[in-house]
Protein backbone atom coordinates (compact mmCIF):
# COMPACT_ATOMS: atom_id res chain seq x y z
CA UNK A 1 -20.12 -26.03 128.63
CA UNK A 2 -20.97 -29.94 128.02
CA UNK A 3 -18.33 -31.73 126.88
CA UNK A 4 -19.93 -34.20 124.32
CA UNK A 5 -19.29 -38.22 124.29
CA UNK A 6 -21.09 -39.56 121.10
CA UNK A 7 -21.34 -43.22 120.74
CA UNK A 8 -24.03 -43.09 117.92
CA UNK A 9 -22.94 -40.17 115.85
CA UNK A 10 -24.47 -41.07 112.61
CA UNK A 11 -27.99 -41.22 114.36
CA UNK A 12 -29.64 -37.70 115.81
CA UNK A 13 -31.76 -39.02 118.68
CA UNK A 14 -34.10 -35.91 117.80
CA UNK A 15 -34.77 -36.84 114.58
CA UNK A 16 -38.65 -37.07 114.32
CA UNK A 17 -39.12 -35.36 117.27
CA UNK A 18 -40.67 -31.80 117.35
CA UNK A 19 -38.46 -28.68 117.85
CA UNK A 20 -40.41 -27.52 121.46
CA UNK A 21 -38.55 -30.67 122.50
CA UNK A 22 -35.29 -29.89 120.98
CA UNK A 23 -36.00 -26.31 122.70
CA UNK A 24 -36.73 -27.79 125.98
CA UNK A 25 -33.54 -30.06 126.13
CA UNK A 26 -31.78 -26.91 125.28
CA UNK A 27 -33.11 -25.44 128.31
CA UNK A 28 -32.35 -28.21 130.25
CA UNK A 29 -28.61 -28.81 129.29
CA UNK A 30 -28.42 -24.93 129.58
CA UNK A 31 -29.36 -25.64 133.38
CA UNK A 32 -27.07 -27.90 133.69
CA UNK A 33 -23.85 -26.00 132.85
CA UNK A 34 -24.53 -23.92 135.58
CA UNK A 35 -23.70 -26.90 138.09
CA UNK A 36 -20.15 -27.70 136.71
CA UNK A 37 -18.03 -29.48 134.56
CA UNK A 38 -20.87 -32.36 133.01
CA UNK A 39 -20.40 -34.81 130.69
CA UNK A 40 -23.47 -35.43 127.91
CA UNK A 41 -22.93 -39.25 126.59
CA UNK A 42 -25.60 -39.83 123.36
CA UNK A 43 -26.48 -43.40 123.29
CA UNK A 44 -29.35 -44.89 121.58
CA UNK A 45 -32.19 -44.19 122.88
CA UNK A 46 -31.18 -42.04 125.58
CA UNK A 47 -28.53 -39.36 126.64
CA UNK A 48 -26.63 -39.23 129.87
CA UNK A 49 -25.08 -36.87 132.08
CA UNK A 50 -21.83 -37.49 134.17
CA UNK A 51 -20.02 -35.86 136.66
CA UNK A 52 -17.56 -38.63 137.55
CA UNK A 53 -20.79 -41.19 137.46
CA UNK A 54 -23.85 -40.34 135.68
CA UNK A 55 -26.50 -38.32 138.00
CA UNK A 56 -29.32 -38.19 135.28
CA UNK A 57 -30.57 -39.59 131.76
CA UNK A 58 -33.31 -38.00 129.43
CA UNK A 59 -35.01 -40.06 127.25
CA UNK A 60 -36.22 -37.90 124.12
CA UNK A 61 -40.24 -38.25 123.06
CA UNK A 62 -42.59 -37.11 120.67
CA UNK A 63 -43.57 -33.93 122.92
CA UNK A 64 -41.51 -34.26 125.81
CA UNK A 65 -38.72 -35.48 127.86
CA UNK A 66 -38.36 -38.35 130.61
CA UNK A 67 -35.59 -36.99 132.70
CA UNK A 68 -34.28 -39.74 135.34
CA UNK A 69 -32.26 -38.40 137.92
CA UNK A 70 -30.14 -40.15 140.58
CA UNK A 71 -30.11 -38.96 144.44
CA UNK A 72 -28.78 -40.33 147.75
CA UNK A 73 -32.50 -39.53 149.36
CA UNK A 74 -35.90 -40.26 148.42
CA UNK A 75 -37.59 -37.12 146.93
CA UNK A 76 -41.77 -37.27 147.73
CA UNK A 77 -43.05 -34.19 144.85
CA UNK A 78 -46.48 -34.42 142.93
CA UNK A 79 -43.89 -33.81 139.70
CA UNK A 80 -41.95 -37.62 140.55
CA UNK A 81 -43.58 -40.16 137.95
CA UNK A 82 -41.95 -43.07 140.00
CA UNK A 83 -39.28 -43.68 142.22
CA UNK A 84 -36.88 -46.90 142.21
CA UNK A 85 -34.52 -47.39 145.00
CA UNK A 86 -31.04 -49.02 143.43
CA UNK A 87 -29.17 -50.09 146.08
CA UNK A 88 -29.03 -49.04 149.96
CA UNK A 89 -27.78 -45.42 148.99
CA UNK A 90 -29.21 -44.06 145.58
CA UNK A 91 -33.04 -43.65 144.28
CA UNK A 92 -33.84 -43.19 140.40
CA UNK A 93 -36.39 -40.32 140.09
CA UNK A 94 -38.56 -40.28 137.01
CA UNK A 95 -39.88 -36.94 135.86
CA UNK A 96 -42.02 -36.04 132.44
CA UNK A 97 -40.77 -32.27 131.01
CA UNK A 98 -43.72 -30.76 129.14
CA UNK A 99 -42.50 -27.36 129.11
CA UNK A 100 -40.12 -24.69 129.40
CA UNK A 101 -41.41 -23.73 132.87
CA UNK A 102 -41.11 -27.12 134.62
CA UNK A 103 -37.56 -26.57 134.28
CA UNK A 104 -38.02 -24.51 137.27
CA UNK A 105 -35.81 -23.87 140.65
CA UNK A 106 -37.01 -26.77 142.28
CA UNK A 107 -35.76 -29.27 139.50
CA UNK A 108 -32.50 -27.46 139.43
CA UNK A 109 -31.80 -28.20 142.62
CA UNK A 110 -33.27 -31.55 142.89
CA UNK A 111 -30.30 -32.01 140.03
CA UNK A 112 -27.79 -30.15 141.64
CA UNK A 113 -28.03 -32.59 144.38
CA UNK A 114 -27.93 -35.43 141.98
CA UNK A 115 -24.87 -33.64 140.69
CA UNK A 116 -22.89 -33.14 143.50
CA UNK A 117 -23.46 -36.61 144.48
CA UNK A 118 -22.43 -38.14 141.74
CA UNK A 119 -18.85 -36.78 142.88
């Protein structure tokens, strides 16, 4: 299970938002337990996940989700939005979650990679 870091408790960052997207996060943070121990840290506009550095982000929208997700390797998919290389050894991947069923064995592992790399 997450374990929960909250630096903006007083503010739900799905407030607003409809409930297929508080659904799909659901599905997505359910995905995510399966890799390990993760840590989810709310912040304002965003929430992050941790192993012992964060691996991925979602920013919440009206009808879906941005997930960013951090790997050692370039990723070339259709489903990558944009790619941004940080430094000589890391690449942010930007991803738009629609539905349910994007949430699919190939994201899993492109974010169990991000996971275990984040070690």
């Amino acid at each position: 299970m997450l374990a929960t870091n909250t630096y903006l408790a007083s503010q739900d960052i799905f407030d607003g938002k409809r409930q297929a997207v508080r659904d799909l996060y659901n599905v997505l943070v359910d995905g995510l337990d399966k890799l390990g121990p993760v840590q989810e840290i709310k912040k304002a506009i965003s929430i992050s996940f941790e192993n012992r550095r964060p691996f991925a982000t979602v920013l919440i929208r009206n009808r879906s989700i941005k997930l960013v997700l951090r790997t050692q390797h370039r990723i070339d998919s259709q489903r990558i939005l944009s790619v941004d290389r940080i430094d000589n050894k890391s690449f942010d991947h930007t991803i738009l979650l629609d539905s349910k069923n994007e949430i699919d064995d190939e994201l899993m592992k492109w974010l169990g990679e991000a996971y275990h790399s984040s070690k």
